[in-house]
C-alpha atoms as a PDB file:
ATOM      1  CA  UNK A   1     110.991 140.959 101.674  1.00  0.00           C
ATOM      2  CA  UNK A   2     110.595 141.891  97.871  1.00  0.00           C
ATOM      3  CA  UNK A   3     107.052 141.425  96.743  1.00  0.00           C
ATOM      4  CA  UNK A   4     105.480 141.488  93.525  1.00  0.00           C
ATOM      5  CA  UNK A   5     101.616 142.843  93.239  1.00  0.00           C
ATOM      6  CA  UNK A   6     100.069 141.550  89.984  1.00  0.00           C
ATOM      7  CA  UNK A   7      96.968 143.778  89.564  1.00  0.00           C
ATOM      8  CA  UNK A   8      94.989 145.896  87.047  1.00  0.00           C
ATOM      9  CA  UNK A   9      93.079 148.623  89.002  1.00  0.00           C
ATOM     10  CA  UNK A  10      95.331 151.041  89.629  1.00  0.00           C
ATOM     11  CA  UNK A  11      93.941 152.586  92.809  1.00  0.00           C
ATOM     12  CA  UNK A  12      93.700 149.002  94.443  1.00  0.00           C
ATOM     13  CA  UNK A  13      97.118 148.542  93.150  1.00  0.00           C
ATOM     14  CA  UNK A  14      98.582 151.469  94.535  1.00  0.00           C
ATOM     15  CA  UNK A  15      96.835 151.449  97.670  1.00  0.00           C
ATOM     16  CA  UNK A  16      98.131 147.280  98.100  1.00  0.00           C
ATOM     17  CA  UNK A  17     101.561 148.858  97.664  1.00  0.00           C
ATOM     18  CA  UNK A  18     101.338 151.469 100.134  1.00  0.00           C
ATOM     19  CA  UNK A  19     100.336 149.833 103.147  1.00  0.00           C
ATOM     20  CA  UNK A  20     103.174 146.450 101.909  1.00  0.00           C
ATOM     21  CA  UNK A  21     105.667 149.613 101.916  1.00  0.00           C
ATOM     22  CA  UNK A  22     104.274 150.757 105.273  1.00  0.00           C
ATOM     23  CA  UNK A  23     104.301 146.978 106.569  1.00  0.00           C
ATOM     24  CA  UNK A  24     108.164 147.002 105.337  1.00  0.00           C
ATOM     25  CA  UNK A  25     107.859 145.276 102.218  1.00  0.00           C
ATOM     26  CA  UNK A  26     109.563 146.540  98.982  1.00  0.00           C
ATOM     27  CA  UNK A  27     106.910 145.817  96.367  1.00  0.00           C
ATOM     28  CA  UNK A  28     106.538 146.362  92.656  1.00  0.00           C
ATOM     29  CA  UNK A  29     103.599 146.483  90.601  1.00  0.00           C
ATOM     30  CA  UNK A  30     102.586 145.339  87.116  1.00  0.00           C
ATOM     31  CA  UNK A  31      99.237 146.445  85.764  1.00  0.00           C
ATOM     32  CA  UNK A  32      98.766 143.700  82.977  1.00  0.00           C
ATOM     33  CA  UNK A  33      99.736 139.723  83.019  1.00  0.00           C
ATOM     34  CA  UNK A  34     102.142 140.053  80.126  1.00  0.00           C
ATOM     35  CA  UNK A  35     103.875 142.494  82.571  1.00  0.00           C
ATOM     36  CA  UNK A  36     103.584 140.721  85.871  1.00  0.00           C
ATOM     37  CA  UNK A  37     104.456 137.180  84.100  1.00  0.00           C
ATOM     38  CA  UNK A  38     107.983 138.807  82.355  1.00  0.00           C
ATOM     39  CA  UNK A  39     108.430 140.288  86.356  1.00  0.00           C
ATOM     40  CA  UNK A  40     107.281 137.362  88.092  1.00  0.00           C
ATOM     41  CA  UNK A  41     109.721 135.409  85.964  1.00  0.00           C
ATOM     42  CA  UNK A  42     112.981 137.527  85.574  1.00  0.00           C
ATOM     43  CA  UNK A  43     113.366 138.855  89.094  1.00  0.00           C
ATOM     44  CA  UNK A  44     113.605 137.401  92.374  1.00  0.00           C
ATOM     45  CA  UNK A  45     110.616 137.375  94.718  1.00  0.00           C
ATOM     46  CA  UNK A  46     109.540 136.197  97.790  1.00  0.00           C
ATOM     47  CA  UNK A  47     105.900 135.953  96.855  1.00  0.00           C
ATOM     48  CA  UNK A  48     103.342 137.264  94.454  1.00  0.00           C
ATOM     49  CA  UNK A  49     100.121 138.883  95.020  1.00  0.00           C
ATOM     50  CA  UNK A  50      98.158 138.224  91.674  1.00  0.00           C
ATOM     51  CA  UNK A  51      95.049 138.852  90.057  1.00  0.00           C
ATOM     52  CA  UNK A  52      92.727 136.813  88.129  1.00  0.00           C
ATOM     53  CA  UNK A  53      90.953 138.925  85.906  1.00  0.00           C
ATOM     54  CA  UNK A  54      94.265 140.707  84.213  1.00  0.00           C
ATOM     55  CA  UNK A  55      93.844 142.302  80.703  1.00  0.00           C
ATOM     56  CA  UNK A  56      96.499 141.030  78.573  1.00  0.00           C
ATOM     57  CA  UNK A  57      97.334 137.799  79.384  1.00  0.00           C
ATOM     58  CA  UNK A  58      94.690 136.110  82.413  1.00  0.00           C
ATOM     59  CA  UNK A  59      95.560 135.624  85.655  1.00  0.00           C
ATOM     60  CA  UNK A  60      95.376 131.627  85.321  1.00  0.00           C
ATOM     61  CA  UNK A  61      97.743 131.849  82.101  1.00  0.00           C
ATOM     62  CA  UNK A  62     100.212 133.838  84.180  1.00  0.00           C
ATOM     63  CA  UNK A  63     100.591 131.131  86.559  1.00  0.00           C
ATOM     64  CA  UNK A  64     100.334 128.638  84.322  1.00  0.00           C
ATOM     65  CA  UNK A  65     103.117 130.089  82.341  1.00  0.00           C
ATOM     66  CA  UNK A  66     105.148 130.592  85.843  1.00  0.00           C
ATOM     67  CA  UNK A  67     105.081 127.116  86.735  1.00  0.00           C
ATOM     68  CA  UNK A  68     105.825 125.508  83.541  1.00  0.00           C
ATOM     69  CA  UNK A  69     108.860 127.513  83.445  1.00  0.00           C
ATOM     70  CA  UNK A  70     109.360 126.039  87.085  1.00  0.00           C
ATOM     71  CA  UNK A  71     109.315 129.268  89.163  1.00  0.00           C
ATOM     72  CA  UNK A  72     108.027 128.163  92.154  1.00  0.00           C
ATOM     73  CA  UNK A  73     107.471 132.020  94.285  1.00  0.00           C
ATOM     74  CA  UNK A  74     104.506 131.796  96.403  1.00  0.00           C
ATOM     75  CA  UNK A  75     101.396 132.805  94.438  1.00  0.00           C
ATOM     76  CA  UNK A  76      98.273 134.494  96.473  1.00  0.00           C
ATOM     77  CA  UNK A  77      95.815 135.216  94.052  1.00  0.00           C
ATOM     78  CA  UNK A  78      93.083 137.583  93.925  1.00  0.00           C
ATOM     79  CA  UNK A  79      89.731 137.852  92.482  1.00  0.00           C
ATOM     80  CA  UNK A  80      86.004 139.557  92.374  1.00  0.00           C
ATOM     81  CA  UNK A  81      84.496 136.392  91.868  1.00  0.00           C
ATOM     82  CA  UNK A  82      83.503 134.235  94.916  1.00  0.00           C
ATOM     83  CA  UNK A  83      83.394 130.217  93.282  1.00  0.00           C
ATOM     84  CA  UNK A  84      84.737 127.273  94.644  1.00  0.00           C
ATOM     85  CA  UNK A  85      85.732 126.509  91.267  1.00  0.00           C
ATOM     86  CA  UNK A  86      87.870 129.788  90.695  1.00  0.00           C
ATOM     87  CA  UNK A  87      89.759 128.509  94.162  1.00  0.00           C
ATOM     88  CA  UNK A  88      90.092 124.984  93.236  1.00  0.00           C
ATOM     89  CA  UNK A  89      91.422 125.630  89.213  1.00  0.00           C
ATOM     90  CA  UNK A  90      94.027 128.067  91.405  1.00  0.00           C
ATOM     91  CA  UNK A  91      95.560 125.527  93.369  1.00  0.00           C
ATOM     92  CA  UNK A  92      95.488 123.282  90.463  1.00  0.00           C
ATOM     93  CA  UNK A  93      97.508 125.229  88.459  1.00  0.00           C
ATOM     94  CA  UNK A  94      99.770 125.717  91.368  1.00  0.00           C
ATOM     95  CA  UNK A  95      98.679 128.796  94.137  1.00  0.00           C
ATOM     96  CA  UNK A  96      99.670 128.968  97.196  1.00  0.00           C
ATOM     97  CA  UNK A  97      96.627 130.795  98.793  1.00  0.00           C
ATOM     98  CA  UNK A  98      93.931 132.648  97.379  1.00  0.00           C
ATOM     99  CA  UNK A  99      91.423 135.660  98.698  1.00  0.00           C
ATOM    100  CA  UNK A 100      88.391 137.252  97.252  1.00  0.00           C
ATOM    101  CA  UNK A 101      88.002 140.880  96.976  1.00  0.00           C
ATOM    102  CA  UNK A 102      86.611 142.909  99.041  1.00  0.00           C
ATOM    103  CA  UNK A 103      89.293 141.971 101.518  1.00  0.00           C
ATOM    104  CA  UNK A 104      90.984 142.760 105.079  1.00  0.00           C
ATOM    105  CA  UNK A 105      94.007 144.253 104.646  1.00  0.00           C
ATOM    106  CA  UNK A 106      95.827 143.357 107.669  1.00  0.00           C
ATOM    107  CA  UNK A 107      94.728 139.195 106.923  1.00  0.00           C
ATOM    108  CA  UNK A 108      96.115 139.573 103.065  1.00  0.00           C
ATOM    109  CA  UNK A 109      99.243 140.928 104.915  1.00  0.00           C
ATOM    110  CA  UNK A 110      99.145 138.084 107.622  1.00  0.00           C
ATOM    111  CA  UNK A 111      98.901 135.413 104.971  1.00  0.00           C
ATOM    112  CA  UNK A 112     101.378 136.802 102.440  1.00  0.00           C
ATOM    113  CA  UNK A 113     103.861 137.056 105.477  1.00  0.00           C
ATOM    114  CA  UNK A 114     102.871 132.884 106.247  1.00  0.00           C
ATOM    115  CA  UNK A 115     103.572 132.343 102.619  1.00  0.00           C
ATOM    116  CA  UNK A 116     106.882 133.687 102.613  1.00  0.00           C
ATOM    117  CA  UNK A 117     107.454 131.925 106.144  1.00  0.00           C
ATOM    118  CA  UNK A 118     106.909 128.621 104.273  1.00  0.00           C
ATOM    119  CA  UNK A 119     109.080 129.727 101.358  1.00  0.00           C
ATOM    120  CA  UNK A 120     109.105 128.183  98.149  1.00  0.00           C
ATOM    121  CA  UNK A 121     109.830 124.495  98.106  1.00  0.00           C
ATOM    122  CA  UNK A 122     110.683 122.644  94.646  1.00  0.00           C
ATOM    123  CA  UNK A 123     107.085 121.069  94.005  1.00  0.00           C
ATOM    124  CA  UNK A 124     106.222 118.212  91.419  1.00  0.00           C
ATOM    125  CA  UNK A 125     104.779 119.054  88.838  1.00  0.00           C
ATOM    126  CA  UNK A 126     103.636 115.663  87.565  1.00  0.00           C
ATOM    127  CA  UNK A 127     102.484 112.487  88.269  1.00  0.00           C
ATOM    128  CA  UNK A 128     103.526 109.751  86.883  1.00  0.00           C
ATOM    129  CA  UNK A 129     102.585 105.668  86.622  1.00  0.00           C
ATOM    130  CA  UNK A 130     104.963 103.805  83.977  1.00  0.00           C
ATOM    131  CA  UNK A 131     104.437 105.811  81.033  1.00  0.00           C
ATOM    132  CA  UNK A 132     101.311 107.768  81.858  1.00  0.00           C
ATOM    133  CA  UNK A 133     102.037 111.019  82.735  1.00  0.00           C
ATOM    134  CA  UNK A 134      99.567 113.317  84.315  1.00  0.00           C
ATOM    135  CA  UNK A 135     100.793 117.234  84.335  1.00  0.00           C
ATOM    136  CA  UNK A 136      98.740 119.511  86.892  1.00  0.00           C
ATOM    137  CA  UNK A 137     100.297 122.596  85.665  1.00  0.00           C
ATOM    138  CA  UNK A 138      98.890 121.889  81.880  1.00  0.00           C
ATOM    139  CA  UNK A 139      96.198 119.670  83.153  1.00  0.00           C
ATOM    140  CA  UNK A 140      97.273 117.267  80.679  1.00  0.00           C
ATOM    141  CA  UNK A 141      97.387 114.078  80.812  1.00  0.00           C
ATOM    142  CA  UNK A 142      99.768 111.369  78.242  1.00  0.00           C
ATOM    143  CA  UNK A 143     101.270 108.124  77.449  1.00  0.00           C
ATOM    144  CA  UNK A 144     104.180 107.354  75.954  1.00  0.00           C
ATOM    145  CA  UNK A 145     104.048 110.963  74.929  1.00  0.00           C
ATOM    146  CA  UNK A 146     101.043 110.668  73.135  1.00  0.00           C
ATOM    147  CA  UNK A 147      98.362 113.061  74.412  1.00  0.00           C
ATOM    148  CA  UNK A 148      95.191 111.955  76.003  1.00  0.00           C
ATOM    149  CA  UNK A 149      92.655 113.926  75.842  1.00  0.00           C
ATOM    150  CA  UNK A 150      89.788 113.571  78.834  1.00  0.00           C
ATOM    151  CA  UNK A 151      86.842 115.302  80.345  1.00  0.00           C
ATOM    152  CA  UNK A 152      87.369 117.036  83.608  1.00  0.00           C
ATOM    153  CA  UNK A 153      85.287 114.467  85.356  1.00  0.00           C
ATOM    154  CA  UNK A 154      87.921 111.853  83.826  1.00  0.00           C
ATOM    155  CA  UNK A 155      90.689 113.642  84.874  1.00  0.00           C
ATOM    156  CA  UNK A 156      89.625 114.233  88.501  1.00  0.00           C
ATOM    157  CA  UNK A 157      89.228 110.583  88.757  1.00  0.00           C
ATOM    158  CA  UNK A 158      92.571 108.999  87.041  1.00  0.00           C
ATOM    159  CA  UNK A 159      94.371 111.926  89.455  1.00  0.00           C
ATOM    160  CA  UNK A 160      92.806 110.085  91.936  1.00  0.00           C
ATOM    161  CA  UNK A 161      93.711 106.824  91.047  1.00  0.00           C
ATOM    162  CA  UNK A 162      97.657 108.088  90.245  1.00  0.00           C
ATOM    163  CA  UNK A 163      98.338 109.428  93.388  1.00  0.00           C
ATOM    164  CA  UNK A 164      96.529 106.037  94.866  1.00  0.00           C
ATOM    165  CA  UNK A 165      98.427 104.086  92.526  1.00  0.00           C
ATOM    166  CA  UNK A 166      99.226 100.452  93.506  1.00  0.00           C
ATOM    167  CA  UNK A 167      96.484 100.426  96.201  1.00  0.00           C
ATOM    168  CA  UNK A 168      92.706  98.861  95.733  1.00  0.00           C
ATOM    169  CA  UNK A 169      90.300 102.029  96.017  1.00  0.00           C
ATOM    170  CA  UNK A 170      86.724 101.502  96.453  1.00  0.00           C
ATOM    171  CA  UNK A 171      83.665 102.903  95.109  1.00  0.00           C
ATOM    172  CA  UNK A 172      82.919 104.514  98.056  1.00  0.00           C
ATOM    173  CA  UNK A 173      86.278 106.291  98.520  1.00  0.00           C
ATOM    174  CA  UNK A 174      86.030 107.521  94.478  1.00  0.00           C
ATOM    175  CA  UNK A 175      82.590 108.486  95.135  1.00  0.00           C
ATOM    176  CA  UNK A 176      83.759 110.640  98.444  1.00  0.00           C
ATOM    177  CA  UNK A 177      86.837 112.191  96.341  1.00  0.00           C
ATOM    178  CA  UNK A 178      86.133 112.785  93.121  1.00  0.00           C
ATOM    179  CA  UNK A 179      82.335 113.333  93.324  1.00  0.00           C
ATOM    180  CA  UNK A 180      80.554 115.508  95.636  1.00  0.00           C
ATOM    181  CA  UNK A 181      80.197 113.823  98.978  1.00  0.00           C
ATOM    182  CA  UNK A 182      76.632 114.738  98.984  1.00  0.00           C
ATOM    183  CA  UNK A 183      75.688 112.972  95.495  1.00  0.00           C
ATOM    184  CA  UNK A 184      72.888 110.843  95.628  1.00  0.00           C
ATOM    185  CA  UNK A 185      73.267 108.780  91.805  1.00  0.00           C
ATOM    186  CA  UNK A 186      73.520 105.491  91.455  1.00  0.00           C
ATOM    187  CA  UNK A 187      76.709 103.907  92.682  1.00  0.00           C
ATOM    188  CA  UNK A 188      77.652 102.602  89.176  1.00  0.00           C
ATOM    189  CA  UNK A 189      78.586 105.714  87.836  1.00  0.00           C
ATOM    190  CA  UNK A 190      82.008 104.623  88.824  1.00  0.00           C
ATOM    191  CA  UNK A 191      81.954 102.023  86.214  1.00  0.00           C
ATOM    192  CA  UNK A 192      80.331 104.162  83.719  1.00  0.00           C
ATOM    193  CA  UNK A 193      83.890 106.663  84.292  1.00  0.00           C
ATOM    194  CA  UNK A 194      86.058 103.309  84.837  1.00  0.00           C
ATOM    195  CA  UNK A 195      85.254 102.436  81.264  1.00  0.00           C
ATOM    196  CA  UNK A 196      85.818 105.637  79.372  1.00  0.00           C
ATOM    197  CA  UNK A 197      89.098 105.876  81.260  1.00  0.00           C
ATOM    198  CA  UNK A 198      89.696 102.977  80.152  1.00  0.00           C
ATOM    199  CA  UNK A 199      89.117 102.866  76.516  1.00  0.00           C
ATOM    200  CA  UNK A 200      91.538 106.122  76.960  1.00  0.00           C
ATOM    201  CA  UNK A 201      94.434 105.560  78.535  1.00  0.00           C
ATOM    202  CA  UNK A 202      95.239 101.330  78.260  1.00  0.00           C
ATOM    203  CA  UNK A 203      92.944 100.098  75.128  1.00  0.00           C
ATOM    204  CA  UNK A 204      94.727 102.443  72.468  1.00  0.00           C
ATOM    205  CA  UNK A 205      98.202 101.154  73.578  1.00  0.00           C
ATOM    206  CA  UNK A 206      97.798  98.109  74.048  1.00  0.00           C
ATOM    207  CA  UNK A 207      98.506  97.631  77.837  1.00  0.00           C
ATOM    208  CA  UNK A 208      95.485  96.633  80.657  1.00  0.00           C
ATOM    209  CA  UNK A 209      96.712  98.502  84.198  1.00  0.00           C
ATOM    210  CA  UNK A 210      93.267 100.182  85.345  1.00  0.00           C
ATOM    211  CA  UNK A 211      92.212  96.788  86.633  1.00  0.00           C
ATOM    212  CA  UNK A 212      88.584  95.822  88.300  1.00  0.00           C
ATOM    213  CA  UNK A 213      89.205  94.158  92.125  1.00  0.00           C
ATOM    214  CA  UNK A 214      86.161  92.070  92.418  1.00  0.00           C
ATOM    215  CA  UNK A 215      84.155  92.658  95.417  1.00  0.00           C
ATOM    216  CA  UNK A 216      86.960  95.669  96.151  1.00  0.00           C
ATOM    217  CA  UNK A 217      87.367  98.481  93.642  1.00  0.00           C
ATOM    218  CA  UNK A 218      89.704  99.078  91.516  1.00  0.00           C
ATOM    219  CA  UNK A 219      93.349  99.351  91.030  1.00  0.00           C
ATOM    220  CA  UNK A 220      95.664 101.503  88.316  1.00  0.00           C
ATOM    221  CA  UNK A 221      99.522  99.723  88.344  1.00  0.00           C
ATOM    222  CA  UNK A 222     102.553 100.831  86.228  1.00  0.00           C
ATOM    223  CA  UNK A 223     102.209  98.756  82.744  1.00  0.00           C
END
């Protein structure tokens, strides 16, 4: 199992590549993320242990970069910083798993070995409802090829609504998954974020497919 560690302290890096060796991994190292993206992309691995905080080129810009060029190796990424935002802008741009450091060796090793266990299925990379195209990878979002550009607020709720698209969703259900299930505003915040989305993505083209269900929620169809 070849595995590629992504990381720019040296002595973590060496000692990460010492105990893989000793675990029976063959592992090589790359102390910068112009380095580890040009390894992570030209060779063949069967995961990668990466860091956030990389000098060079960031951690988040290495994955980025590794996904748009549709190499799909396992990711496990590492940082010093303990957010649930760090973790959840990861697995948006495509990781696999994700650990804070200070860390237990022998649970990195159990996971990375679970990751490569699951291997490295051909993901999408988009989502897409007639000719608006939402792109996790870029966080992007488009119609008819024209960029859209949209809060993050906005864009948590139309990914909602794409991969829901076709069905009614309720207020309640957007409040639940897009806002924090503990918020306490006032329901009609919903509408407020209906109505930018859209004067966004249908008004400037011409085409009506976010669509209010009366007495139900709301609905986004293919135009």
């Amino acid at each position: 199992m070849r595995v590629l560690i992504v990381e720019d302290e040296k002595v973590l890096a060496e000692t990460l590549r010492r105990g893989l060796v000793g675990e029976g991994f063959v592992v090589d190292v790359a102390h910068d993320g112009v380095g580890g993206l040009w390894a992570a992309t030209e060779n063949p691995y069967d995961a990668v242990i990466l860091d956030l905080m990389l000098p060079a080129k960031h951690g988040y810009a290495v994955l980025r970069e590794m996904r748009e060029r549709q190499v799909w190796t396992p990711v496990m990424m590492l940082t010093a910083k303990d957010g649930e935002y760090d973790q959840a802008d990861a697995f948006d741009l495509g990781a696999d798993d994700f650990m804070t450091k200070p860390f237990s060796f022998l649970v990195l090793v159990a996971r990375l070995r679970a990751l490569i266990r699951r291997g490295a299925p051909e993901r999408p990379v988009s989502l897409r409802v007639g000719s608006l195209l939402l792109d996790p990878v870029r966080r992007a979002v488009s119609r008819d090829g024209k960029e859209i550009v949209v809060t993050p607020r906005e864009y948590g709720l139309l990914m909602y609504l794409m991969r829901r698209a076709g069905e009614v969703v309720s207020k309640a259900e957007i409040l639940d998954n897009v806002w924090d299930p503990m918020f306490e505003g006032p329901e009609n915040v919903v509408e407020v974020y209906i109505g930018y989305l859209r004067r966004k993505i249908d008004a400037p083209f011409g085409v009506a497919t976010l669509a209010t269900v009366r007495g139900m929620g709301y609905r986004l169809s293919a135009d």
